[in-house]
Protein backbone atom coordinates (compact mmCIF):
# COMPACT_ATOMS: atom_id res chain seq x y z
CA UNK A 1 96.55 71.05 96.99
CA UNK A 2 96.25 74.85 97.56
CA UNK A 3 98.20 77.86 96.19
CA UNK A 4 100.75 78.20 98.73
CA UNK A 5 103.39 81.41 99.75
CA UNK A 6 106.74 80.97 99.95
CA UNK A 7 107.93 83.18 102.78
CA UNK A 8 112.04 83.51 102.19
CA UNK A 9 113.52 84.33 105.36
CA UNK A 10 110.04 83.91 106.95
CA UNK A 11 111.06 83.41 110.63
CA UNK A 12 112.72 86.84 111.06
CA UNK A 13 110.73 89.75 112.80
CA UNK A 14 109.00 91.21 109.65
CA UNK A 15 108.37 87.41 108.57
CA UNK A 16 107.28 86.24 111.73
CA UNK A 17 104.30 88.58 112.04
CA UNK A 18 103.46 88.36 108.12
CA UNK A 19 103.08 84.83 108.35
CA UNK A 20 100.46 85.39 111.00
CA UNK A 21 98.49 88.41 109.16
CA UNK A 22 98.69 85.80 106.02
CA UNK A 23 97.61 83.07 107.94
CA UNK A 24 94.72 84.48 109.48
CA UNK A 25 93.60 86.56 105.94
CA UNK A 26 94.13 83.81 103.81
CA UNK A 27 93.55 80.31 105.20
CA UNK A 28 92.89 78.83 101.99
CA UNK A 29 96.55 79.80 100.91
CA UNK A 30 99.57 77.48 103.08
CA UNK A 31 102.39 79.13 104.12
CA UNK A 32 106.22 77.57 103.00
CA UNK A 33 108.35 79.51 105.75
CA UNK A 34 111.70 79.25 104.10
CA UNK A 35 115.54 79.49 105.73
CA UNK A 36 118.93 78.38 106.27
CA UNK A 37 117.78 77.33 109.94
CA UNK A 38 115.17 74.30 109.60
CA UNK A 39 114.95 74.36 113.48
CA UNK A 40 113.38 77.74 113.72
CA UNK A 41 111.09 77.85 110.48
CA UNK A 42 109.66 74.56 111.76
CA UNK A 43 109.22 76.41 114.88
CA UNK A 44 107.01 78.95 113.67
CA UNK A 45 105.40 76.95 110.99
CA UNK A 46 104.02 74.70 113.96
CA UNK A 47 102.14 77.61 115.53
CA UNK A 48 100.32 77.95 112.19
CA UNK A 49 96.77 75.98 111.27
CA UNK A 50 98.24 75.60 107.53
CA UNK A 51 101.92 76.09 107.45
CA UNK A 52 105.17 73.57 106.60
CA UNK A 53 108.98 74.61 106.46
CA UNK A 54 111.36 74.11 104.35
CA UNK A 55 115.63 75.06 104.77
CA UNK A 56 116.29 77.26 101.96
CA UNK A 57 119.71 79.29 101.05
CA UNK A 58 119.66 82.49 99.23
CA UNK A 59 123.42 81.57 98.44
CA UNK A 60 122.53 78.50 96.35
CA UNK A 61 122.81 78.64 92.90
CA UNK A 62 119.49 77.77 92.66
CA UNK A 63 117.73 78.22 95.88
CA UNK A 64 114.39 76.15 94.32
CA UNK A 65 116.03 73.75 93.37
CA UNK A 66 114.69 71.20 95.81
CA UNK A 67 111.36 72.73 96.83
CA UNK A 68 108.91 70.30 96.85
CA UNK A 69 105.83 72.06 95.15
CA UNK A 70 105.96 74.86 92.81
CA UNK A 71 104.47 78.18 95.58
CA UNK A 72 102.32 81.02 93.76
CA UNK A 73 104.25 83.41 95.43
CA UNK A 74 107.76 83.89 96.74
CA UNK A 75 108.33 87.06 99.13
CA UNK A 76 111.68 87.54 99.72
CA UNK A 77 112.61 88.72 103.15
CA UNK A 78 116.25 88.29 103.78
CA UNK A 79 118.86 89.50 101.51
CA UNK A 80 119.06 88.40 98.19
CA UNK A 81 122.45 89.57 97.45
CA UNK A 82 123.27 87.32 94.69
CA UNK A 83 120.03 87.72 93.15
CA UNK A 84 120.21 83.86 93.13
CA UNK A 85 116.94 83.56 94.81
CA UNK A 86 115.26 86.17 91.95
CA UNK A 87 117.24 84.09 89.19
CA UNK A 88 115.13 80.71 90.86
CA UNK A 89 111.64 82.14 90.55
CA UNK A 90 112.82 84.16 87.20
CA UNK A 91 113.47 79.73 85.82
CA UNK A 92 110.21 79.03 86.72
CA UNK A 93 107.79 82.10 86.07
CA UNK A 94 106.92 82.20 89.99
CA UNK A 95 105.68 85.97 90.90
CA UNK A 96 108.82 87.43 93.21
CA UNK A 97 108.49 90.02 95.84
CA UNK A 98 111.64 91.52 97.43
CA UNK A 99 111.22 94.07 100.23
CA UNK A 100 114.67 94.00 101.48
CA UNK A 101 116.46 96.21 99.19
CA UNK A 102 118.61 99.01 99.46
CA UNK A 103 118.73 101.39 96.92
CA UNK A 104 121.92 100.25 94.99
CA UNK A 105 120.88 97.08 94.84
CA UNK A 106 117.46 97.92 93.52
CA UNK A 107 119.20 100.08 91.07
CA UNK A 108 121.24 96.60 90.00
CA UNK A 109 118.51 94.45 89.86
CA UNK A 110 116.74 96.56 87.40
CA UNK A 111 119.27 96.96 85.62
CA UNK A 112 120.61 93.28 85.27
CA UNK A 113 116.94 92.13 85.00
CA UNK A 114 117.24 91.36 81.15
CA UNK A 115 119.85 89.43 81.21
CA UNK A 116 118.26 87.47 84.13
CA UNK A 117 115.39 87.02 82.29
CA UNK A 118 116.88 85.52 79.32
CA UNK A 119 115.92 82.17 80.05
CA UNK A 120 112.42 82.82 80.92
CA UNK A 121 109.37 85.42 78.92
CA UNK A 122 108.63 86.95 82.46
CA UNK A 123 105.12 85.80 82.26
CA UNK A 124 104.96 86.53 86.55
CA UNK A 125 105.47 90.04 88.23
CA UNK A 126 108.67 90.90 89.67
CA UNK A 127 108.23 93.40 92.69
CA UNK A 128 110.52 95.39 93.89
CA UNK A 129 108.50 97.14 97.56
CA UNK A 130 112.12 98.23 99.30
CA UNK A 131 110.76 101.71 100.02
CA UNK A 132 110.66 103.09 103.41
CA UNK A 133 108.28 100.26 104.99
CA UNK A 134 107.89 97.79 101.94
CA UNK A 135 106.80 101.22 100.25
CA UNK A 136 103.91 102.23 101.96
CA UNK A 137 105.59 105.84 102.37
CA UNK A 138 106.12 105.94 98.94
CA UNK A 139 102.73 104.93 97.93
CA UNK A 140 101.10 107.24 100.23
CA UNK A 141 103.41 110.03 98.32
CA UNK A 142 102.45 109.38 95.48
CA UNK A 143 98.80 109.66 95.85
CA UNK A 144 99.14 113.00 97.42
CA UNK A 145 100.77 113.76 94.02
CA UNK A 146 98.20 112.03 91.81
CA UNK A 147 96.48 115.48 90.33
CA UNK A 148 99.04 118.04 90.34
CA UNK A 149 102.51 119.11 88.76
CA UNK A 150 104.69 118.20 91.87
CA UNK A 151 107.76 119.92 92.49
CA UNK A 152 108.90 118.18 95.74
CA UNK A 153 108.52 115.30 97.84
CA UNK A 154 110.14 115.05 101.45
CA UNK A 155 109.87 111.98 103.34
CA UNK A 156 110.60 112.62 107.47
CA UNK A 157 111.04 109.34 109.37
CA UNK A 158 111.39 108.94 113.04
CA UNK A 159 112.54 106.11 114.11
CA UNK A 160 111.62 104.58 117.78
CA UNK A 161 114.29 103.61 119.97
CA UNK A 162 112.37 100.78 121.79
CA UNK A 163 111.15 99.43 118.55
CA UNK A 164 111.77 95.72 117.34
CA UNK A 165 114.29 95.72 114.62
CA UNK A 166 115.87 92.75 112.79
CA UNK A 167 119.55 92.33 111.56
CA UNK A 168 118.83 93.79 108.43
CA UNK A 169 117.93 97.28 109.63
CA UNK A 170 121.52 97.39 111.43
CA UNK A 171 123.04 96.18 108.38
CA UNK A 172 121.14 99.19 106.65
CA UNK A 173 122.62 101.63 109.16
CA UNK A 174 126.02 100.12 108.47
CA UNK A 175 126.36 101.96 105.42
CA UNK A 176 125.77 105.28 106.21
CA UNK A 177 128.84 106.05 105.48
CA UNK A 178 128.53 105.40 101.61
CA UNK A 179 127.52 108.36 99.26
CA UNK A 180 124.50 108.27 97.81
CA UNK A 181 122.33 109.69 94.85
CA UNK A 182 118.96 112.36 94.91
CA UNK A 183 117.38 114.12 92.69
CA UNK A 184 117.32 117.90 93.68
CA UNK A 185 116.12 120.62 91.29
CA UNK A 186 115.99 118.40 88.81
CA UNK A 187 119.44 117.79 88.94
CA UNK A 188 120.90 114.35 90.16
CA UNK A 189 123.27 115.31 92.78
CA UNK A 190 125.80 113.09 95.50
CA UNK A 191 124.45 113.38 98.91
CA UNK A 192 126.01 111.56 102.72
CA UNK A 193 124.04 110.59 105.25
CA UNK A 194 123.09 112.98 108.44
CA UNK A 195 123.95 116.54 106.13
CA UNK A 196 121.11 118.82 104.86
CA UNK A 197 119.13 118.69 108.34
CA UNK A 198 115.87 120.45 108.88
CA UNK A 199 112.84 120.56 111.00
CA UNK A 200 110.04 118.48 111.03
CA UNK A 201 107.04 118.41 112.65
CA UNK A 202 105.62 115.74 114.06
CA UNK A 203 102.07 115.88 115.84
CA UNK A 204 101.97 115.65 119.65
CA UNK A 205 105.74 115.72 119.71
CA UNK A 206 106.65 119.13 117.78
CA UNK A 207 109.43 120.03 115.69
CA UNK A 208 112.14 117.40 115.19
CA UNK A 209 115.70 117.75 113.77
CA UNK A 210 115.73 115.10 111.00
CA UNK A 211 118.91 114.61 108.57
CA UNK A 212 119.36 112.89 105.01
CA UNK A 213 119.74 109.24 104.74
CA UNK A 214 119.79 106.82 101.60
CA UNK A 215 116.59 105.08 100.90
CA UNK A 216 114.55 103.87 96.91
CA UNK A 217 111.98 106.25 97.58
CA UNK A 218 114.70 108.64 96.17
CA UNK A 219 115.27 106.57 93.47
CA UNK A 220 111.50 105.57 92.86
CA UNK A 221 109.80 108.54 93.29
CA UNK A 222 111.67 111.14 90.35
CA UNK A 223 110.27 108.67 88.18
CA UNK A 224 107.21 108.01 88.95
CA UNK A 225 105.60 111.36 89.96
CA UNK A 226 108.04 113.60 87.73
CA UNK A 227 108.79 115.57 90.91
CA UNK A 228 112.11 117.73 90.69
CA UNK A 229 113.50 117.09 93.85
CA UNK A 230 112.91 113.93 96.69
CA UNK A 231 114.25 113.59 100.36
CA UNK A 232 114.10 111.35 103.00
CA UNK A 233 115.38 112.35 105.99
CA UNK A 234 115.50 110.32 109.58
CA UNK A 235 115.75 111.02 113.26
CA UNK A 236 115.92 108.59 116.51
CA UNK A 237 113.62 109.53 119.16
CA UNK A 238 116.69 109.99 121.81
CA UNK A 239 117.98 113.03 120.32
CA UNK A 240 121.44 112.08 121.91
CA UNK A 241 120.96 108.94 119.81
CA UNK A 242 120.54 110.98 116.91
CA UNK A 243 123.48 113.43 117.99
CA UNK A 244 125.72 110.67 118.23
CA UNK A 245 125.15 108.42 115.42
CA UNK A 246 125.54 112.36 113.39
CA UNK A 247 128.62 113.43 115.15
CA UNK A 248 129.86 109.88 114.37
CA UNK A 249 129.35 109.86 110.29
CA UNK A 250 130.61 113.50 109.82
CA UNK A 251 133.45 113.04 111.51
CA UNK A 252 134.35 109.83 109.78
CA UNK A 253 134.34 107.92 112.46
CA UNK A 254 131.73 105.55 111.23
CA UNK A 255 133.87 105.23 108.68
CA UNK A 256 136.53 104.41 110.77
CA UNK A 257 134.75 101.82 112.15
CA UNK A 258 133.44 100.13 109.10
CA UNK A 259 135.19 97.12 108.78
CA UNK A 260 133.90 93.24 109.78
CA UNK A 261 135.80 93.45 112.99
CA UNK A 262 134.07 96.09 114.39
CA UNK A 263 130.56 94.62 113.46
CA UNK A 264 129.71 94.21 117.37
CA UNK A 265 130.48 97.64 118.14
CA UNK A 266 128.54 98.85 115.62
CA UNK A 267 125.31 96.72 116.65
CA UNK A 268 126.13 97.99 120.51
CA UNK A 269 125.88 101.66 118.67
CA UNK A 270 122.73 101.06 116.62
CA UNK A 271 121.03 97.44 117.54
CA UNK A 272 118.98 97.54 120.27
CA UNK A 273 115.53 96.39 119.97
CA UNK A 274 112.82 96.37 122.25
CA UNK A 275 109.30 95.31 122.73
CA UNK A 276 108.02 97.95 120.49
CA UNK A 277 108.04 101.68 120.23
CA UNK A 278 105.67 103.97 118.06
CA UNK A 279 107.17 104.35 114.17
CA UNK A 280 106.23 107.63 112.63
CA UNK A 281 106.22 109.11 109.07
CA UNK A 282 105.67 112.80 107.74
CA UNK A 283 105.12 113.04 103.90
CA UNK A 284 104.91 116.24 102.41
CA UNK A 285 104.56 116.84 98.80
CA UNK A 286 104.54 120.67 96.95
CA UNK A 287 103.07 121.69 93.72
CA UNK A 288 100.85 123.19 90.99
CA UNK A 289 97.01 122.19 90.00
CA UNK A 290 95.78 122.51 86.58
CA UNK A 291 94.97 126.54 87.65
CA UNK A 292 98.69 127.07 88.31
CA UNK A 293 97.87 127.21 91.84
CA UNK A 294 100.19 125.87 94.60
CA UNK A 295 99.20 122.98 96.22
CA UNK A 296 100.95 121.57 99.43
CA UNK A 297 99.78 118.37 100.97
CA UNK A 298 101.18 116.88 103.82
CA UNK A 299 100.37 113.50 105.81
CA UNK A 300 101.96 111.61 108.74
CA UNK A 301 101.57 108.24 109.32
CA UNK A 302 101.45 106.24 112.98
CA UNK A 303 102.38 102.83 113.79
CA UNK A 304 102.37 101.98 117.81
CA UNK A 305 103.26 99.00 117.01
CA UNK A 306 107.00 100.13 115.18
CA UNK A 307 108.59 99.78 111.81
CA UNK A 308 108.73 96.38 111.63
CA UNK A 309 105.08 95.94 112.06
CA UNK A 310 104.30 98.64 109.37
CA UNK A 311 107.03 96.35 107.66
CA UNK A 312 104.99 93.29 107.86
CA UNK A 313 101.27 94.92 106.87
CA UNK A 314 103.10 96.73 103.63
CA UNK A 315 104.27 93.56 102.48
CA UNK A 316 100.80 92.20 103.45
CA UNK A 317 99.24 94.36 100.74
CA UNK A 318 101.93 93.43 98.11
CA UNK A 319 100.84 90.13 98.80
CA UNK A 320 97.12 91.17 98.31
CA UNK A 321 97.92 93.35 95.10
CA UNK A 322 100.01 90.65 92.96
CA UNK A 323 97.57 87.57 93.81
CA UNK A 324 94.61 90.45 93.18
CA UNK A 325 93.06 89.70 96.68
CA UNK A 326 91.16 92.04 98.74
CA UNK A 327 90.10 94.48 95.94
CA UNK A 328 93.62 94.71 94.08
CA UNK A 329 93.53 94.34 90.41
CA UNK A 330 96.22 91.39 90.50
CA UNK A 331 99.64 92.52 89.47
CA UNK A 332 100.60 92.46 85.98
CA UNK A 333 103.86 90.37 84.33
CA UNK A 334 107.30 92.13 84.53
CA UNK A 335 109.41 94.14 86.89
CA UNK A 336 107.98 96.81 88.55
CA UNK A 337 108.01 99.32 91.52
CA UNK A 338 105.22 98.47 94.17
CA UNK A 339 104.46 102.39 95.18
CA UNK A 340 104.04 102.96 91.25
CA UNK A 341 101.16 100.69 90.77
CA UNK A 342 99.65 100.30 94.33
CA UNK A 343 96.02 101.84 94.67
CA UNK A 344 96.69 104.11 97.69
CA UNK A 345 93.53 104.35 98.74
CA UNK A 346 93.28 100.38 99.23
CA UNK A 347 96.24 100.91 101.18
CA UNK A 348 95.12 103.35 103.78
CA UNK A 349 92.15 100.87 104.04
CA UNK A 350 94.67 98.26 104.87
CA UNK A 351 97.05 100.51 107.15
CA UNK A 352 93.42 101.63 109.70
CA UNK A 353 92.65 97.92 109.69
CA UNK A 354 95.77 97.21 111.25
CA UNK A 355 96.15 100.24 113.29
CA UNK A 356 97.94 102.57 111.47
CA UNK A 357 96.60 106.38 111.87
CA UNK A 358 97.05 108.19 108.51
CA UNK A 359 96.14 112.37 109.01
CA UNK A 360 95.99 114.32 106.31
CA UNK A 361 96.57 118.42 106.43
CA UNK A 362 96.03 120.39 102.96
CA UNK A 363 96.52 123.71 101.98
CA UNK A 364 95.89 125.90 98.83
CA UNK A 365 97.61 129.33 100.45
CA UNK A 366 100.70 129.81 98.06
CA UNK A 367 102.56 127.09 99.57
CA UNK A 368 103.93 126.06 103.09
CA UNK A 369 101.39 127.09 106.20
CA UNK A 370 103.68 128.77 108.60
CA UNK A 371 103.65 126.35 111.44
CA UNK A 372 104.70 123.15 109.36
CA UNK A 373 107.30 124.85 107.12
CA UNK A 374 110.45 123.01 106.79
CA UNK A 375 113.62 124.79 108.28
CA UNK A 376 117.51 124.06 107.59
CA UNK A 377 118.97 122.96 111.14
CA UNK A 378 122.41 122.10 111.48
């Protein structure tokens, strides 16, 4: 029988179009689409040449319990709250990937990973890829970082309101409210969502009033690259979207409205989707070379087809790093972060086959050029 993928969660938006980038990369591998609703991970499994599904319950003590065949890999694409589903493949040394995430909760697992472990010698990689876009911002970041001393990282997302978005996204933007932890200066400060704005600029479209919002690439990033300070910032593309949902968290309102029973106004607020709407990314990354000269680099990345497509194609190159497909050296044993140890350059590869633009602009002239410099903006 062939190695097989275990896609938790598979028949949600992100899943849905994985399972058909796997399918049609790897047809030697089968596709498990996993979830609490037989009915629809049947459905999609049927429109797949080499696919079977299988009801499966994050909630479960032990989610693996009664799966069949042992997969080769388990992606994880709903929310693993309980860690129950790690805790499974942790039992039975199955490589996990989890791109679902938020920072806290990456933050946890890490740090409850030993005692997870306990029963097992972590012979399989554990992969945490919850950056922005199952890390592919991150990644990209930290190439641009590779060969100098970098001294800051900002991370400017904006966000299409016709895109596709799944449940977890709103559930995301349900916590704005909730404090959350940078590194600035080299100082670990408390930061709130929609504070610190600034400008950024995004080609074709100009200049952009983006504002702070939790995501692991501020976690990740300090550690990996050494930089002093990391930021990711997000707009809408209605700015009155953008004015609201602002105007709403600093005046506590959000907060206000927090609560279970005022879910549904909430997803009126913030849960929308569409058909698809362009999802754009600036990176921009400051620091010294070897010479002591300043070095900023800055990138934006382009996905017509919307976040939940770049989603889908970053978790496709997890996939393609751990089982050391498609050039990857596979992944090694243990837990890891996905933008530490993926090869960004086999990344952009990936991202142009799927039609993802990455531009690059570079310069050497004491720091910011003039017409991309970052402004405050209230």
């Amino acid at each position: 029988m062939p190695d097989s993928i275990l896609l938790a969660g598979g028949y949600g938006i992100v899943g849905t179009q994985l399972a058909a980038m796997l399918s049609k990369r790897h047809p030697n591998y089968r596709l498990i689409i996993g979830g609490r609703s037989f009915e629809r991970a049947q459905m999609l499994a049927s429109t797949l040449p080499n696919a079977s599904a299988i009801t499966l319950n994050t909630d479960d003590s032990d989610p693996l319990a009664n799966v069949q065949e042992t997969p080769h890999l388990v992606v994880s694409l709903t929310n693993d709250s309980g860690d129950k589903l790690l805790s499974s493949c942790l039992r039975r040394n199955i490589p996990y990937l989890d791109i679902t995430r938020w920072t806290e909760r990456v933050r946890h697992a890490v740090a409850v990973l030993p005692a997870l472990q306990s029963t097992s010698s972590l012979t399989s990689p554990v992969v945490f890829a919850s950056s922005w876009m199952a890390a592919v911002a991150a990644t990209l970041a930290r190439g641009a970082s590779m060969d100098m001393v970098t001294d800051a990282i900002t991370i400017d997302v904006l966000y299409g309101m016709n895109d596709k978005a799944g449940p977890n996204s709103a559930e995301y933007m349900d916590r704005l409210e909730l404090p959350f932890e940078v590194m600035e200066g080299g100082l670990r400060k408390q930061k709130k969502s929609f504070t610190d704005g600034r400008l950024a600029h995004f080609q074709e479209l100009g200049d952009v009033a983006v504002y702070r919002f939790d995501a692991p690439d501020q976690l990740t990033l300090p550690a990996i690259t050494g930089a002093n300070s990391v930021s990711t910032r997000i707009a809408f593309s209605s700015v009155m979207a953008t004015r609201l949902l602002k105007m709403l968290v600093r005046t506590g309102i959000w907060r206000a409205i927090s609560g279970d029973q005022f879910t549904s106004l909430r997803r009126a607020i913030l849960y929308n989707p569409g058909t698809g709407d362009h999802h754009r990314i600036a990176i921009e990354v400051v620091g010294r070379e070897g010479d002591s000269s300043d070095v900023y680099r800055r990138m934006e990345v382009n996905d017509p087809e919307g976040q939940t497509h770049l989603t889908a194609v970053g978790a496709l190159i997890q996939v393609d790093r751990i089982l050391g497909l498609n050039g990857h050296i596979a992944a090694r044993a243990g837990a890891q972060y996905a933008e530490a140890e993926t090869d960004p350059a086999l990344l952009r590869s990936t991202l142009e086959e799927f039609g993802v633009t990455v531009l690059d602009f570079h310069s050497r002239s004491g720091g910011y050029p003039h017409k991309n410099s970052p402004r405050q903006h209230s």
